[in-house]
C-alpha atoms as a PDB file:
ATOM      1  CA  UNK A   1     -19.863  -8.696  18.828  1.00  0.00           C
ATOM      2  CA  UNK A   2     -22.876  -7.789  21.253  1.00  0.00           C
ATOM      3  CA  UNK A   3     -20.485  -7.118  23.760  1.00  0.00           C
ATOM      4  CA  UNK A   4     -18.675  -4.504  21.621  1.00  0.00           C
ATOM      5  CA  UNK A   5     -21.828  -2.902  20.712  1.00  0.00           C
ATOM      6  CA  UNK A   6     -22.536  -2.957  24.653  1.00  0.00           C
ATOM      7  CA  UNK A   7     -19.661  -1.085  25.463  1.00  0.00           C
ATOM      8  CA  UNK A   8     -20.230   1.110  22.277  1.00  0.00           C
ATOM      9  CA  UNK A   9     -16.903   0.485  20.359  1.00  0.00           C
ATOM     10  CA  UNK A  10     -18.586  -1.112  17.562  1.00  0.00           C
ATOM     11  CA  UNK A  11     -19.203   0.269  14.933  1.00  0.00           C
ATOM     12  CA  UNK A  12     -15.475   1.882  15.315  1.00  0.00           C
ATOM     13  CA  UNK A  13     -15.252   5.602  14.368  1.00  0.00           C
ATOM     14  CA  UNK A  14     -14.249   5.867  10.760  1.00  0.00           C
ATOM     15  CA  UNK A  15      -9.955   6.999  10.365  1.00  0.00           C
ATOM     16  CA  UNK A  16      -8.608  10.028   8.944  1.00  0.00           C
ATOM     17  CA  UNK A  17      -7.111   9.461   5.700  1.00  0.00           C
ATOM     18  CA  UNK A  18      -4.313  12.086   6.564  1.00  0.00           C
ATOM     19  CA  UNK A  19      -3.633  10.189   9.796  1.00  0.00           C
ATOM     20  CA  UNK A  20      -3.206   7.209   7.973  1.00  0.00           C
ATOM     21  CA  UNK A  21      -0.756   8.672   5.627  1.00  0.00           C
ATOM     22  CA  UNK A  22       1.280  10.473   8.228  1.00  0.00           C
ATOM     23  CA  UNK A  23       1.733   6.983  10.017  1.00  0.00           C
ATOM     24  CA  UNK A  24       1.951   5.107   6.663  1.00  0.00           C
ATOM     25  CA  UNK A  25       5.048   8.373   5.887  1.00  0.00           C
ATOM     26  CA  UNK A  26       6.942   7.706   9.837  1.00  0.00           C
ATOM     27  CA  UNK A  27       6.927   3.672   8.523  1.00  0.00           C
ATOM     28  CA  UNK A  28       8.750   4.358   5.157  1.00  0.00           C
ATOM     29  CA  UNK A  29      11.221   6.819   6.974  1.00  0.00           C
ATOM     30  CA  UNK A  30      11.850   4.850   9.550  1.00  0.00           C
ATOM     31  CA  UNK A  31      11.047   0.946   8.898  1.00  0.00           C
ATOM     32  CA  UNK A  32      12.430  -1.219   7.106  1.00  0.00           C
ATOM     33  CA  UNK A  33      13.742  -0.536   3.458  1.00  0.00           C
ATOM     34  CA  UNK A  34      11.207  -2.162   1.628  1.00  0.00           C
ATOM     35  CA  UNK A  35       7.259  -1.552   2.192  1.00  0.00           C
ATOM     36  CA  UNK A  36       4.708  -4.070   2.108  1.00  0.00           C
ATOM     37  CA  UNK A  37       7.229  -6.755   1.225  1.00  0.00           C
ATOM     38  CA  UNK A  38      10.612  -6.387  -0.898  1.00  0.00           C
ATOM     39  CA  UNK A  39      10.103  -6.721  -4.509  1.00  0.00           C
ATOM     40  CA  UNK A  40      11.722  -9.431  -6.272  1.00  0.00           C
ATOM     41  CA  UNK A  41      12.000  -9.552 -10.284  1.00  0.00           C
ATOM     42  CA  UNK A  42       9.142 -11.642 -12.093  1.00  0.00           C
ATOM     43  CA  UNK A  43      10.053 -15.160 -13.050  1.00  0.00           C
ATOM     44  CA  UNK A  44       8.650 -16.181 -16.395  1.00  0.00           C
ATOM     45  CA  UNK A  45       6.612 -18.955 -15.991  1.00  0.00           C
ATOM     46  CA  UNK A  46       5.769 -17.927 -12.018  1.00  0.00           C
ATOM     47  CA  UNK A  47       2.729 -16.462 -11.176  1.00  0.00           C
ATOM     48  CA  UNK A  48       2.715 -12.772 -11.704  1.00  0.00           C
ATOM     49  CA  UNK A  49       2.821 -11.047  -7.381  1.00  0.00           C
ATOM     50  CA  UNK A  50       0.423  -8.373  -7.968  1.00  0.00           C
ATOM     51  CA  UNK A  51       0.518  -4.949  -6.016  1.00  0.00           C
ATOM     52  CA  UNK A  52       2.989  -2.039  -5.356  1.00  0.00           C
ATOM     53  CA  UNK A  53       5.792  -1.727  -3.038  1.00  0.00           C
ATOM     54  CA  UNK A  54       7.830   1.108  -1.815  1.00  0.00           C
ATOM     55  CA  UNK A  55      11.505   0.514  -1.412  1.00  0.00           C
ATOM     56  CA  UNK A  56      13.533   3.254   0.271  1.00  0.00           C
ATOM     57  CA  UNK A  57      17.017   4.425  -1.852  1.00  0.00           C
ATOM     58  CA  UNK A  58      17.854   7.596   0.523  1.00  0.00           C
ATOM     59  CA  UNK A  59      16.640  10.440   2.748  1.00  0.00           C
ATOM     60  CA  UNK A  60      14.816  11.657  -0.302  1.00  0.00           C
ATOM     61  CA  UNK A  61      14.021   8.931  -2.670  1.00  0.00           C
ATOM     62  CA  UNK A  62      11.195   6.469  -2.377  1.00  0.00           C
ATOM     63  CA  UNK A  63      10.367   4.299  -5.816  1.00  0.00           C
ATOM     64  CA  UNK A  64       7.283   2.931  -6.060  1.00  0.00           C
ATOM     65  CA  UNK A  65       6.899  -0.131  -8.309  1.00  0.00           C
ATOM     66  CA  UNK A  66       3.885  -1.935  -9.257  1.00  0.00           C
ATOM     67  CA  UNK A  67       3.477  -4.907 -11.458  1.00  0.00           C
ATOM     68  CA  UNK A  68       0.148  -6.751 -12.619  1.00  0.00           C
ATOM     69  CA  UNK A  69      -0.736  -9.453 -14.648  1.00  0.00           C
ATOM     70  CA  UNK A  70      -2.891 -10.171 -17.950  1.00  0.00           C
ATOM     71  CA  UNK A  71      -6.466 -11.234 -16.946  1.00  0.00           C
ATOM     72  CA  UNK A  72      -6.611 -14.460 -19.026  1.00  0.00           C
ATOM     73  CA  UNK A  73      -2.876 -15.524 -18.044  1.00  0.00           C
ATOM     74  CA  UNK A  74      -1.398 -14.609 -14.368  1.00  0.00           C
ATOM     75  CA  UNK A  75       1.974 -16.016 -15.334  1.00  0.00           C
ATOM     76  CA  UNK A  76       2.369 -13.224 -17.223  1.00  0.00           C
ATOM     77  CA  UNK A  77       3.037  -9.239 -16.718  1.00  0.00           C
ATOM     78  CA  UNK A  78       0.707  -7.031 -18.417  1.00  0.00           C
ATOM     79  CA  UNK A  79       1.721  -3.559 -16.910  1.00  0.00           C
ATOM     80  CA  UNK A  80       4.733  -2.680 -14.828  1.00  0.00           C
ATOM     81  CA  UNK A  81       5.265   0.600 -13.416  1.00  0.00           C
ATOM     82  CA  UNK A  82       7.564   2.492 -11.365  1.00  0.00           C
ATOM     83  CA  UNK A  83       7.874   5.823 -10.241  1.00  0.00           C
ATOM     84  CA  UNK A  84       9.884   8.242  -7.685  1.00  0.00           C
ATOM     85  CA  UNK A  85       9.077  10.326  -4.865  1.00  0.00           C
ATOM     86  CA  UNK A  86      11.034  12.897  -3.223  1.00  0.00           C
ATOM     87  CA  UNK A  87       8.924  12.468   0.507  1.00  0.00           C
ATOM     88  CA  UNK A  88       7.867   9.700   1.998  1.00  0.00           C
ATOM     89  CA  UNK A  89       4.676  11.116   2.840  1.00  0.00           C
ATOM     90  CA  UNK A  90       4.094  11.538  -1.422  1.00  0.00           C
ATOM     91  CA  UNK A  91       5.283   7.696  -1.521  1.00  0.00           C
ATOM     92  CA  UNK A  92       2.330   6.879   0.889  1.00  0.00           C
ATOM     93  CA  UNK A  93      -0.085   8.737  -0.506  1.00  0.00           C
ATOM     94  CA  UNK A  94       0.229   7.390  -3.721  1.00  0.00           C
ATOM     95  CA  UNK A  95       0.074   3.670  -2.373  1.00  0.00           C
ATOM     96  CA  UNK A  96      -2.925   4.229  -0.371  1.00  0.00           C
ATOM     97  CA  UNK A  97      -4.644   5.710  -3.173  1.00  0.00           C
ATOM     98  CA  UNK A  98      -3.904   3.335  -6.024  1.00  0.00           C
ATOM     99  CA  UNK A  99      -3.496   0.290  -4.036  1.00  0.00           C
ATOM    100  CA  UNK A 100      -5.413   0.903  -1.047  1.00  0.00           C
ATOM    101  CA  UNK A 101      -8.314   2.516  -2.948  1.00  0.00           C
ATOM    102  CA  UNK A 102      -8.285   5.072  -0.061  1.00  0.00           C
ATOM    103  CA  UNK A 103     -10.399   6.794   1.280  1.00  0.00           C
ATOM    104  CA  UNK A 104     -13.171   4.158   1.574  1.00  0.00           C
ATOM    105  CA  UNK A 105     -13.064   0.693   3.333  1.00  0.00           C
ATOM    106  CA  UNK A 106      -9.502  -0.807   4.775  1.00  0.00           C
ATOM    107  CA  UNK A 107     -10.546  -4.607   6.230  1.00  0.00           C
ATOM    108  CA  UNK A 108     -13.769  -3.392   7.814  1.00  0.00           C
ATOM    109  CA  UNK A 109     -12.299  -0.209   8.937  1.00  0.00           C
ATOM    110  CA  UNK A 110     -13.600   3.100   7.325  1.00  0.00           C
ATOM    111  CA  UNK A 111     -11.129   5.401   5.975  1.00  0.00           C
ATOM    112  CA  UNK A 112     -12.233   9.169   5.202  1.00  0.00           C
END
């Protein structure tokens, strides 16, 4: 670390939210289908995968889906939710901001 703060690239300059969401857009148009990982259907009795995912259906149509479990039992699903954008860039938004929490911290890294 005292060599990065030598150099003066610690602390990093903070990243632009928009930036983040244009790069986080070109991914879902032009990655793979699914985005973080591809959703597979709960298992009663397994525990509950928590989080959202983006799976791409077209050109124009990017479902979100996000699935988490009851406090006092992670085996099973308390809320499931899924819904559709037309733009990949909508489809990112929306994941940074509800499961991201973004703008604010990303692993150390300062999103604004």
């Amino acid at each position: 670390m005292p060599d990065r703060l030598e150099r003066g690239v610690w602390p990093h300059p903070a990243l632009s939210f928009d930036e983040v969401a244009d790069f986080l857009a070109k991914v879902l148009k032009q990655g793979d289908i699914w985005f973080p990982f591809q959703r597979e259907p709960h298992r009663p009795g397994e525990v509950v995968r928590e989080g959202g995912t983006i799976e791409r259906q077209g050109e124009n149509r990017y479902i979100y889906r996000a699935i988490a479990s009851h406090a006092l039992s992670p085996r099973t699903t308390l809320h499931a939710t899924e819904t559709t954008f037309l733009t990949p860039r909508d489809a990112a938004l929306h994941y940074l901001r509800w499961d991201l929490n973004l703008p604010g911290d990303l692993d150390g890294w300062k999103v604004v």
